[in-house]
C-alpha atoms as a PDB file:
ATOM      1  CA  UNK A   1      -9.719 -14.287  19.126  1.00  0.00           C
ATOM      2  CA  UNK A   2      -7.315 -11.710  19.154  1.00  0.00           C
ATOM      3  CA  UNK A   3      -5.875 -10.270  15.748  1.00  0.00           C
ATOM      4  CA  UNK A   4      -2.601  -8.551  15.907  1.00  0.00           C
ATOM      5  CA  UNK A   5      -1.275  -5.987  13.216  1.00  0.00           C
ATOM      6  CA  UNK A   6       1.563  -3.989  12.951  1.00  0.00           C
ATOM      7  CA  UNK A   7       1.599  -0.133  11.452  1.00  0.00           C
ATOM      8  CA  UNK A   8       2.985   3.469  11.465  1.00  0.00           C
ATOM      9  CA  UNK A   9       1.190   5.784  13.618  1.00  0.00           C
ATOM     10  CA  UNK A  10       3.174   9.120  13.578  1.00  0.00           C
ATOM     11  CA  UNK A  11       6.119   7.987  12.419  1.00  0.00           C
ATOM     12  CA  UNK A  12       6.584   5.001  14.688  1.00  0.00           C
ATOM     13  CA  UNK A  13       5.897   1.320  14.115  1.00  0.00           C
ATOM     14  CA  UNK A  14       3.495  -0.224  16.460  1.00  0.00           C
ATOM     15  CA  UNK A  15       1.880  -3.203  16.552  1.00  0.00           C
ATOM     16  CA  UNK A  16      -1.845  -3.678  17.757  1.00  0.00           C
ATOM     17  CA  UNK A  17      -3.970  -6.474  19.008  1.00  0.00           C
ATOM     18  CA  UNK A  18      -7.452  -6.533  19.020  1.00  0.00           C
ATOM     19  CA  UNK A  19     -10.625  -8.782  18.004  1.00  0.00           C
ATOM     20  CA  UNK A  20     -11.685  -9.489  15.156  1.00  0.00           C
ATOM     21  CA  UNK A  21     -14.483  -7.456  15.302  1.00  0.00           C
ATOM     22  CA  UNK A  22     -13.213  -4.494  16.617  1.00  0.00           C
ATOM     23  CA  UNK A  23     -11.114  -4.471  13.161  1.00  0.00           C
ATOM     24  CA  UNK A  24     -13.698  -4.380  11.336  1.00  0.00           C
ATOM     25  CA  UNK A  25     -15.525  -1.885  13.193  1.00  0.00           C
ATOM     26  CA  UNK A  26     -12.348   0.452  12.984  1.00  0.00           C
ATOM     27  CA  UNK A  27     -12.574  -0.581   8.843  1.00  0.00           C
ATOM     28  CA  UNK A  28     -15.920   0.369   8.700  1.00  0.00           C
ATOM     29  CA  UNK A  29     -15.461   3.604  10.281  1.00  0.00           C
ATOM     30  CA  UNK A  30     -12.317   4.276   8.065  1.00  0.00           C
ATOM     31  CA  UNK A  31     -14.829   3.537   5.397  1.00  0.00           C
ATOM     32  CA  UNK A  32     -17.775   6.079   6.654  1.00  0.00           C
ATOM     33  CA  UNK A  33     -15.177   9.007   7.260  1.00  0.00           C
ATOM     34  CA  UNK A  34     -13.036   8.524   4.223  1.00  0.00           C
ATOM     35  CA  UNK A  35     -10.140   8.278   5.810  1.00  0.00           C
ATOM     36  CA  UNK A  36      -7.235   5.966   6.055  1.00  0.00           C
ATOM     37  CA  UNK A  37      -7.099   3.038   8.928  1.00  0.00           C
ATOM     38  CA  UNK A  38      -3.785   4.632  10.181  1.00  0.00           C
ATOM     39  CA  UNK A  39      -5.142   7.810  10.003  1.00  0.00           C
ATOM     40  CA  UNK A  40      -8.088   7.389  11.963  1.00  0.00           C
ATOM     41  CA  UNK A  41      -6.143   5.066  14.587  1.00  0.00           C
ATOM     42  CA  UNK A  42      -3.141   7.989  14.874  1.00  0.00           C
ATOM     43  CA  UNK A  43      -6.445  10.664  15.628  1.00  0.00           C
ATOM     44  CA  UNK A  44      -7.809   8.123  18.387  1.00  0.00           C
ATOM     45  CA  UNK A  45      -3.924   8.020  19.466  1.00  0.00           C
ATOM     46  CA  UNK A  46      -3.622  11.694  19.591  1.00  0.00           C
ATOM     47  CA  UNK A  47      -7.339  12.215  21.287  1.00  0.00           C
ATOM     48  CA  UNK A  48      -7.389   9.521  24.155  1.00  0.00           C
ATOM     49  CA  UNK A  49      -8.088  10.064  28.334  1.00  0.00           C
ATOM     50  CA  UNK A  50      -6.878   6.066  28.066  1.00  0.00           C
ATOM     51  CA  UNK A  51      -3.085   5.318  28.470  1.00  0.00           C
ATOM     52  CA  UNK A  52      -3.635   2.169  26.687  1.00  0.00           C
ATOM     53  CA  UNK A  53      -3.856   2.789  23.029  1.00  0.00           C
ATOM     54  CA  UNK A  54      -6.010  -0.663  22.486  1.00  0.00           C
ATOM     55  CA  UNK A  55      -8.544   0.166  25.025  1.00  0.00           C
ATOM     56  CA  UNK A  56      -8.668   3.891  23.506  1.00  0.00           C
ATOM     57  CA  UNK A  57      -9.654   1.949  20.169  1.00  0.00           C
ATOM     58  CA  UNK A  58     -11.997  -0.603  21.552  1.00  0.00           C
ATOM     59  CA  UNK A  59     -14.279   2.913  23.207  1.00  0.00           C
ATOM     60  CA  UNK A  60     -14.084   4.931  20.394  1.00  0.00           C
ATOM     61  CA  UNK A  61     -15.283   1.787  18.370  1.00  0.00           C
ATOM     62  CA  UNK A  62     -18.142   1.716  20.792  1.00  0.00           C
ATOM     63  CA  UNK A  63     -19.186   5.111  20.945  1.00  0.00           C
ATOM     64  CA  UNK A  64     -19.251   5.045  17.008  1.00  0.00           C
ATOM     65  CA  UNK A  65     -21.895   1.996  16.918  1.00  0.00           C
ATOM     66  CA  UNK A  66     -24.057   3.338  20.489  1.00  0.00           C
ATOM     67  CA  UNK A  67     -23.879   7.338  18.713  1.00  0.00           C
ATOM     68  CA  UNK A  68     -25.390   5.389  15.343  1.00  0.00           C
ATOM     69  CA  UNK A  69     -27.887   3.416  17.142  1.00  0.00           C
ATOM     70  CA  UNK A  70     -28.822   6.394  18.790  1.00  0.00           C
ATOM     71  CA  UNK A  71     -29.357   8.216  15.919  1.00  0.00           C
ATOM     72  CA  UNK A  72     -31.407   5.437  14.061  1.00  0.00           C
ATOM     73  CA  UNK A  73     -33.863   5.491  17.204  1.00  0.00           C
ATOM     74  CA  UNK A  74     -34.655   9.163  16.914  1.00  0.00           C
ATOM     75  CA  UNK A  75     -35.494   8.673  13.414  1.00  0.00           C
END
């Protein structure tokens, strides 16, 4: 199910729906990086090819899990 939240990304209040798990995969990159949630969503923001901001999240999301899983398997 679909999880909306509202927030400031550069100065502008937006709100954002996504899946649950996609949340907490954006959380747990927060985490890993050290950076805050809005912080990392305003780089994604300022770095996507997509013109939707919610699809931009759901790749990057991706790529984060399929470049760790990568990673593990050449260990």
């Amino acid at each position: 199910s679909m999880e909306k939240r509202s927030l400031s990304i550069a100065g502008h209040r937006t709100s954002l729906a996504l899946e649950a798990e996609f949340w907490s995969g954006l959380e747990a990159i927060s985490v890993a990086r050290q950076m805050p949630l809005a912080a990392l969503i305003r780089e994604i923001d300022e770095t996507r090819d997509n013109p939707n901001l919610s699809s931009a999240i759901r790749t990057a999301v991706l790529a984060w899990y399929r470049d760790g899983a990568r990673s593990r398997a050449q260990d």
